[in-house]
C-alpha atoms as a PDB file:
ATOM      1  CA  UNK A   1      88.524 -97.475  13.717  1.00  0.00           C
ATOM      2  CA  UNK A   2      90.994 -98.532  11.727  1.00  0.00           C
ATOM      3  CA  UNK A   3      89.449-100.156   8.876  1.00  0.00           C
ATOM      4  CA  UNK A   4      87.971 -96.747   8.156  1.00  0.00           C
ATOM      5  CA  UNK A   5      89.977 -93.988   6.135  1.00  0.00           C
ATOM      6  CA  UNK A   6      90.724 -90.481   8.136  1.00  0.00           C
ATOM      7  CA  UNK A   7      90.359 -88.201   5.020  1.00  0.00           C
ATOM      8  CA  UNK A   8      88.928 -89.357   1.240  1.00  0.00           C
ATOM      9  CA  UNK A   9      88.982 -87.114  -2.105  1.00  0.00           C
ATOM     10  CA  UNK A  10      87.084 -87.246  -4.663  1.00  0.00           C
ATOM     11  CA  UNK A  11      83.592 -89.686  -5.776  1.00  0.00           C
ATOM     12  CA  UNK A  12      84.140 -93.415  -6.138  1.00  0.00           C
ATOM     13  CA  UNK A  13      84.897 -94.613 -10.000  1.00  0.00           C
ATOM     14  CA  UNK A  14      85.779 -97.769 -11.473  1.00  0.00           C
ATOM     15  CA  UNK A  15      83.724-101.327 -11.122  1.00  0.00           C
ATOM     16  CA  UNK A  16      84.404-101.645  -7.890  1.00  0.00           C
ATOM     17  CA  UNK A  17      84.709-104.740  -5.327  1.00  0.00           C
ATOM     18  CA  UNK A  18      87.590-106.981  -4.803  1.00  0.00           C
ATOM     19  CA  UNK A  19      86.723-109.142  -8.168  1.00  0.00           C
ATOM     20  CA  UNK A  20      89.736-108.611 -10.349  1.00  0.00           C
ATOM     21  CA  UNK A  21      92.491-110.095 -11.517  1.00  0.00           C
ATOM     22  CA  UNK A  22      94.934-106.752 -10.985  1.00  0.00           C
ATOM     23  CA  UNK A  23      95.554-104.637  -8.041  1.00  0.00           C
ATOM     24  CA  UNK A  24      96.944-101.367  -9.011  1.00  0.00           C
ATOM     25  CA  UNK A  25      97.956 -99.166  -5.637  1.00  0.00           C
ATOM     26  CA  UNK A  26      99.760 -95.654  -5.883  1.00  0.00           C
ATOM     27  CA  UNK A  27     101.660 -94.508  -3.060  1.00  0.00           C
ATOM     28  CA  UNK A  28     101.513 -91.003  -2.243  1.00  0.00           C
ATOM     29  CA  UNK A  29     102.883 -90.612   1.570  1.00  0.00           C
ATOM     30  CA  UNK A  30     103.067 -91.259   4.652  1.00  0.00           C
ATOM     31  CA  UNK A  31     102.415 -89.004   8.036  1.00  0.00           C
ATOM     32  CA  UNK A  32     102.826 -88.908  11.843  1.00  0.00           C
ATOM     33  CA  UNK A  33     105.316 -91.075  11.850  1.00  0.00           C
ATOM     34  CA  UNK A  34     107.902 -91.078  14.392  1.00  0.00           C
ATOM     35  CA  UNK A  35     111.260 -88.751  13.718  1.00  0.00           C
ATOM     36  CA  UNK A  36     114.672 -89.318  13.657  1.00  0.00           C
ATOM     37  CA  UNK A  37     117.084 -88.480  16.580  1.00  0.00           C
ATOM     38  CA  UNK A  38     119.832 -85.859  17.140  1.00  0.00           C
ATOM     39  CA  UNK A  39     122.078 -87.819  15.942  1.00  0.00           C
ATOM     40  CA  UNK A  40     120.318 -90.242  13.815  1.00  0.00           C
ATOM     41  CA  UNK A  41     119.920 -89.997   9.700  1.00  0.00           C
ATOM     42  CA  UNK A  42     116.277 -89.770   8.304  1.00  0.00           C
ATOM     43  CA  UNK A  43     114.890 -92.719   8.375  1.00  0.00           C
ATOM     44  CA  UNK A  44     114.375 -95.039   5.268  1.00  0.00           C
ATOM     45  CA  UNK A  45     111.424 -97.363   4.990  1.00  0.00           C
ATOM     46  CA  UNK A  46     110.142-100.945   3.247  1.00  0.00           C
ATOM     47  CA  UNK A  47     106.827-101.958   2.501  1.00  0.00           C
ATOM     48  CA  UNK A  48     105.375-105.941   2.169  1.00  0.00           C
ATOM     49  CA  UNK A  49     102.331-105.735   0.488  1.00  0.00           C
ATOM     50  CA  UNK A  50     100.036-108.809   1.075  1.00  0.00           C
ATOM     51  CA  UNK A  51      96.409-109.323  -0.421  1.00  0.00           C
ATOM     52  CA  UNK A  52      95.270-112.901   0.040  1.00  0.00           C
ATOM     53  CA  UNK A  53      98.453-115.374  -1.726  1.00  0.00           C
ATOM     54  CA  UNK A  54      99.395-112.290  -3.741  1.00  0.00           C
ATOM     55  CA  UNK A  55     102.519-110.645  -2.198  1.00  0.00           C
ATOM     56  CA  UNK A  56     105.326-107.732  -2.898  1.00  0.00           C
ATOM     57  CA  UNK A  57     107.684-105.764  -1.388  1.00  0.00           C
ATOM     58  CA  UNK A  58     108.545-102.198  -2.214  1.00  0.00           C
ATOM     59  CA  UNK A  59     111.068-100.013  -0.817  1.00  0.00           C
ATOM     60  CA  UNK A  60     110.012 -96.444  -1.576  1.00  0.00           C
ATOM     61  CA  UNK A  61     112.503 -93.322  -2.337  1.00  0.00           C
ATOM     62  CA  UNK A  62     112.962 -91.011  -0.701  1.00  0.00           C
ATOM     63  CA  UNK A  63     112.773 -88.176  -0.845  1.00  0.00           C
ATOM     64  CA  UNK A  64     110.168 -88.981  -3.395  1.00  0.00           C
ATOM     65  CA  UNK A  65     110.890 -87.824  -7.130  1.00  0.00           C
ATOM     66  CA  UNK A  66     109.562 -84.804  -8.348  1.00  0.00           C
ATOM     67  CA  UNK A  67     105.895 -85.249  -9.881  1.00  0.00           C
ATOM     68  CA  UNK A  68     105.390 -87.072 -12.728  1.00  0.00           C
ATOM     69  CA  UNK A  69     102.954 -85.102 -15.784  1.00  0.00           C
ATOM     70  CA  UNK A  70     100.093 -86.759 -17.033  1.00  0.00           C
ATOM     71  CA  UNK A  71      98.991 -86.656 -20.250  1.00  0.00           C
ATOM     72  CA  UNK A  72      98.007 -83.624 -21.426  1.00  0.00           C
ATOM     73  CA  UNK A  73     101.028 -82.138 -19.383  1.00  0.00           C
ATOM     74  CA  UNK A  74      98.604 -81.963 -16.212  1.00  0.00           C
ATOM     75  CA  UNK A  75     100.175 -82.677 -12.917  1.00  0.00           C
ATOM     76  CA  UNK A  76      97.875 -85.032 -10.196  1.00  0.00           C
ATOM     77  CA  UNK A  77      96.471 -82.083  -7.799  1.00  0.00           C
ATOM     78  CA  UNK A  78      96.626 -84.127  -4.357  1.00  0.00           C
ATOM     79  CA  UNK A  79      96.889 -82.077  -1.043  1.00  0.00           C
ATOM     80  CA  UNK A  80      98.467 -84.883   1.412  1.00  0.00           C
ATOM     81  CA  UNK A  81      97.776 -82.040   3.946  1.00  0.00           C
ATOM     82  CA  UNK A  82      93.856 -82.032   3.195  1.00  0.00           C
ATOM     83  CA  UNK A  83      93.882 -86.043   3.603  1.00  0.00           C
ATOM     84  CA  UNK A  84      95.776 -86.303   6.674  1.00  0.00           C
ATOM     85  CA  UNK A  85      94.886 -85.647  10.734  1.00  0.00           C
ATOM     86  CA  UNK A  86      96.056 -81.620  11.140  1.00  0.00           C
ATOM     87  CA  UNK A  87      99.580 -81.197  12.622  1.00  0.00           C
ATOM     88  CA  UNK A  88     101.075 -84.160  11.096  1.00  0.00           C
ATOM     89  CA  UNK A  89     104.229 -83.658   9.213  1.00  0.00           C
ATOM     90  CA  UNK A  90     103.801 -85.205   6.311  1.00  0.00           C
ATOM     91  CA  UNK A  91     106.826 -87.221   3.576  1.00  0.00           C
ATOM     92  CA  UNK A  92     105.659 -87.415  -0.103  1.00  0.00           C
ATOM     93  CA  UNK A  93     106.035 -90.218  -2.040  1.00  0.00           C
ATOM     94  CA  UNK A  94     105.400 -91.517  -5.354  1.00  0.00           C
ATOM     95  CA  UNK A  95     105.550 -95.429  -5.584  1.00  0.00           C
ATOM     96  CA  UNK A  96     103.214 -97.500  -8.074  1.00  0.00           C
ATOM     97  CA  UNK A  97     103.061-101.329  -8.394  1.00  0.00           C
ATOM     98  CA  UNK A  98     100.804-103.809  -9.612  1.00  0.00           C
ATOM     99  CA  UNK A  99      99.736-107.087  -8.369  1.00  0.00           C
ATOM    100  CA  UNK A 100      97.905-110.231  -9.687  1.00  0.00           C
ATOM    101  CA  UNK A 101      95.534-111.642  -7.644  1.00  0.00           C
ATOM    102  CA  UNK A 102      94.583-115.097  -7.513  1.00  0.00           C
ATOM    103  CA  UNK A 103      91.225-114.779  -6.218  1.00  0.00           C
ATOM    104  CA  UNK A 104      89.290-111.462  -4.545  1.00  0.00           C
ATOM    105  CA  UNK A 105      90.451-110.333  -1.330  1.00  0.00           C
ATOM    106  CA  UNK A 106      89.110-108.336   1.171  1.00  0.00           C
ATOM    107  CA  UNK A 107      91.966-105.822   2.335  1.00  0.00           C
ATOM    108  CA  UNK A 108      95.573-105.143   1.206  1.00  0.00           C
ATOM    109  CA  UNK A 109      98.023-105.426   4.749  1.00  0.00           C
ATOM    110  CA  UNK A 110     101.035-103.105   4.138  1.00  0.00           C
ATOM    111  CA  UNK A 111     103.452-104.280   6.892  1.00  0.00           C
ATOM    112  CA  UNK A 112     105.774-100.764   6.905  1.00  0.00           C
ATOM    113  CA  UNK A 113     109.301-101.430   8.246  1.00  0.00           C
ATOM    114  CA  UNK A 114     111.608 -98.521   9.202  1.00  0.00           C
ATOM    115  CA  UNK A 115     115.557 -98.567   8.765  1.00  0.00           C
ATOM    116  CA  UNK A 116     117.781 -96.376  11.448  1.00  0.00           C
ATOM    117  CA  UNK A 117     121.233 -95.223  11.493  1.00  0.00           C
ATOM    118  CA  UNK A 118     123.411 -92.820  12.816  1.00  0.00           C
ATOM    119  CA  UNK A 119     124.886 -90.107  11.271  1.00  0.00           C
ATOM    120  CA  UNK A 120     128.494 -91.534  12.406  1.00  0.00           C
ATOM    121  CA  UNK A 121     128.187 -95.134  11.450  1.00  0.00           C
ATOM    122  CA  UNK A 122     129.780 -95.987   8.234  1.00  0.00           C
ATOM    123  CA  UNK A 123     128.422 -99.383   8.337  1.00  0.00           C
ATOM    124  CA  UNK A 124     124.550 -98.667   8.539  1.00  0.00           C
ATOM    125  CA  UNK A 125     124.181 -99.877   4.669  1.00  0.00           C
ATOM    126  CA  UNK A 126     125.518-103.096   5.843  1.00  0.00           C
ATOM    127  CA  UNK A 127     123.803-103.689   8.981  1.00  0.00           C
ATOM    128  CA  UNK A 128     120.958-101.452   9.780  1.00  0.00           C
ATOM    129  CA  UNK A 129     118.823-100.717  12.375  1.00  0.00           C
ATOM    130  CA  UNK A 130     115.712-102.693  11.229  1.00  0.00           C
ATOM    131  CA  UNK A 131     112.331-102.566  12.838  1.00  0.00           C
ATOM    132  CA  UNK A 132     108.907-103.527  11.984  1.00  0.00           C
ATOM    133  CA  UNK A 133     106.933 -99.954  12.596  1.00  0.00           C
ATOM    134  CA  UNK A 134     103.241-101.478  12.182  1.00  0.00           C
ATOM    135  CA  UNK A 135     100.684-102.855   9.967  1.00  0.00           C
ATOM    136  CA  UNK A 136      98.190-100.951   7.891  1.00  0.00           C
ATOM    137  CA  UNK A 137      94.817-102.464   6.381  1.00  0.00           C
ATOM    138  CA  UNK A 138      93.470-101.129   3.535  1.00  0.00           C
ATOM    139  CA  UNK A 139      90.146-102.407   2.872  1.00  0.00           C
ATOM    140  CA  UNK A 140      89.558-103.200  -0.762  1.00  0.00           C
ATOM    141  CA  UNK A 141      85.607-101.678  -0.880  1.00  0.00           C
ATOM    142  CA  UNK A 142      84.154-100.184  -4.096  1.00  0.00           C
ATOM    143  CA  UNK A 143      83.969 -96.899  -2.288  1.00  0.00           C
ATOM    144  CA  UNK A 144      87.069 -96.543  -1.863  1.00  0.00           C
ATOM    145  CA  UNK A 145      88.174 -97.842  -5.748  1.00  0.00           C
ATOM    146  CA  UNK A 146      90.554 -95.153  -7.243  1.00  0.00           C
ATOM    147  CA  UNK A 147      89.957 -92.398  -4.668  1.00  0.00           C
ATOM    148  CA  UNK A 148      92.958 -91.135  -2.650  1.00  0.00           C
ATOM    149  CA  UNK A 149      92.813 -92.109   1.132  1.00  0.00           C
ATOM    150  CA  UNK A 150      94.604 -92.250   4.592  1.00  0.00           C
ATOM    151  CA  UNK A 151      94.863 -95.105   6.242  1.00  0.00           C
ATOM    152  CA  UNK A 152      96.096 -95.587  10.357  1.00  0.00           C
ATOM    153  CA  UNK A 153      99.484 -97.848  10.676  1.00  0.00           C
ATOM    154  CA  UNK A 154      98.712 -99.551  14.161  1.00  0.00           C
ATOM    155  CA  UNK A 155     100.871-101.863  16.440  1.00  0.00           C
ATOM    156  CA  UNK A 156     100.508-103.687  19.231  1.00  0.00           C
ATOM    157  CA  UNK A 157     102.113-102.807  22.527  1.00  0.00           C
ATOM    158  CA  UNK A 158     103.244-106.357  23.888  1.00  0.00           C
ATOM    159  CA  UNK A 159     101.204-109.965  22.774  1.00  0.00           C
ATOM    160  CA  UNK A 160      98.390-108.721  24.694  1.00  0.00           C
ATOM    161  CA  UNK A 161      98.484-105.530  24.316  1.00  0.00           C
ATOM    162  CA  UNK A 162      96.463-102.742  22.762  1.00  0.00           C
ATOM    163  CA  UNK A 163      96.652-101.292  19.229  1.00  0.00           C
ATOM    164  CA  UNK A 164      98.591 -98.053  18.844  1.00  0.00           C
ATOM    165  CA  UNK A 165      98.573 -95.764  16.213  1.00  0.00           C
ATOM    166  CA  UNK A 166     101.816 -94.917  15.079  1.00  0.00           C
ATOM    167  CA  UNK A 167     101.360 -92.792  11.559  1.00  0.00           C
ATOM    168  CA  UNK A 168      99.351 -93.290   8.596  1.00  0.00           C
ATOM    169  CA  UNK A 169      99.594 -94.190   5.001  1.00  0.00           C
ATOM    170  CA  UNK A 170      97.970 -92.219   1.834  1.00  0.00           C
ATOM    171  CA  UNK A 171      97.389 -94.402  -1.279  1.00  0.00           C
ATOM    172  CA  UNK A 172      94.869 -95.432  -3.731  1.00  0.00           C
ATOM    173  CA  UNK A 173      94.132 -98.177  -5.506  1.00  0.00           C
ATOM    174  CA  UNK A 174      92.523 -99.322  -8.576  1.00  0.00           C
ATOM    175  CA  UNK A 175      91.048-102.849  -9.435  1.00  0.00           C
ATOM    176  CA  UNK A 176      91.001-104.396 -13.069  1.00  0.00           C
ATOM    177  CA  UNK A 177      89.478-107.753 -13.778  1.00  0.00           C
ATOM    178  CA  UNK A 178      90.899-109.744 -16.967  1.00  0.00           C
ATOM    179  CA  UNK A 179      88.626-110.145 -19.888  1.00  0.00           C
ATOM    180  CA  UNK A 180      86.596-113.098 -19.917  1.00  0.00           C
ATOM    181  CA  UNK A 181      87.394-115.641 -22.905  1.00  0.00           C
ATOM    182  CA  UNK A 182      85.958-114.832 -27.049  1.00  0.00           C
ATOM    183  CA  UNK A 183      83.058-117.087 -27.748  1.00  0.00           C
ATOM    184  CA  UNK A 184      80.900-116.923 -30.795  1.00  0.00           C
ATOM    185  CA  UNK A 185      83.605-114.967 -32.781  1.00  0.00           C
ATOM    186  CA  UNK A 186      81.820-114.070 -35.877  1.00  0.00           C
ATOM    187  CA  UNK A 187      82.076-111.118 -38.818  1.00  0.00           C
ATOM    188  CA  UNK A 188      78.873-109.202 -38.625  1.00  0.00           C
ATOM    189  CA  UNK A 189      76.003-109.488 -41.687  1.00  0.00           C
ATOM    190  CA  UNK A 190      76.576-106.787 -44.315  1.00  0.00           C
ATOM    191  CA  UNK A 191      79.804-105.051 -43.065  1.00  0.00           C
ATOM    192  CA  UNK A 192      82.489-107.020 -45.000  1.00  0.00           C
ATOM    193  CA  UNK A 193      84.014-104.323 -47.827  1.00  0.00           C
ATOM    194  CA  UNK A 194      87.641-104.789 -49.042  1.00  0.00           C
ATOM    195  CA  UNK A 195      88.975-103.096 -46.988  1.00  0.00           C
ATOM    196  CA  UNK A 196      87.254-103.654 -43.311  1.00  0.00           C
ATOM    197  CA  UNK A 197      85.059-106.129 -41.491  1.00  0.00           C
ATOM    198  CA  UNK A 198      83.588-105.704 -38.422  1.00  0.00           C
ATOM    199  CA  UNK A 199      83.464-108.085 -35.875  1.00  0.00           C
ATOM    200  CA  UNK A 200      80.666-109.365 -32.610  1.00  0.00           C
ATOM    201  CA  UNK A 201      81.294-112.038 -29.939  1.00  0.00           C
ATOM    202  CA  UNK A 202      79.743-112.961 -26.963  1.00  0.00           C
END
């Protein structure tokens, strides 16, 4: 179905569930989606990111830039081609944003737009060929908290028509809540010295 990821890496970490106040997603690719013409440029693409009121929209480069190090000078190890159906041609890329979030949500909807041109016409950057490619849903499940997965990018074919999977989207996410408010500040028995104090709250 399509509320269920194709391919997941790694075990679940983090607290889990839709209940805080930031949603952190990483972009890391897409695949499967359809390809340019003869005579057409690469396409580009847009993302609007909607969870509940909450809502963004992202325009991803590409190509993607090269990896980023983490600390330690260690590179993120992610195979696209391990999380992905086999025989899909895959396009890295490396987008992060953050988003506050009113109240919990259920899923994140990524509505992915394409952008055509041709390779001839100098006034694509003006006026392009815009289309709305499909919707993906990424259910916001403790499971799936900080784990790398694919997701399908679906559309319907006509009002009545069926869903049809046209690519899929590899992200993760990560969900922070905000720290509740200080109550009961107070300097705990026996540790004041000149220098230090040491301090409890509720």
């Amino acid at each position: 179905g399509v509320l269920a990821p194709m391919r997941a890496k790694g075990p679940s970490a983090g607290p889990g569930g839709a209940s805080g106040c930031f949603l952190q997603l990483h972009f890391l690719g897409f695949a499967g989606l359809p390809r340019s013409g003869w005579f057409e440029r690469p396409p580009e693409y847009e993302l609007f990111l909607r969870a509940g009121t909450a809502a963004k929209r992202l325009r991803p480069r590409i190509p993607a830039p090269p990896l980023a190090e983490l600390v330690g000078g260690k590179q993120e190890d992610i195979n696209l081609h391990e999380l992905v159906p086999e025989g899909k041609e895959v396009l890295r890329v490396d987008e992060r944003v953050s988003m506050r979030l009113p109240q919990p949500v259920e899923f994140l909807q990524v509505d992915v737009w394409e952008e055509r041109a041709g390779v001839f016409d100098l006034t694509a950057s003006k006026t392009p060929n815009k289309q709305l490619l499909g919707h993906c849903y990424v259910p916001l499940e403790p499971r799936f908290n900080r784990r790398p997965c694919t997701w399908s990018i679906v559309r319907k074919d006509g009002p009545e028509g069926a869903a049809v999977e046209v690519g899929f989207l590899t992200c993760k996410f990560g969900l922070a809540s905000a720290p509740g408010p200080v109550r009961r500040l107070r300097a705990v028995q026996g540790s004041l010295t000149s220098t230090e104090v040491s301090l409890a709250w509720d």
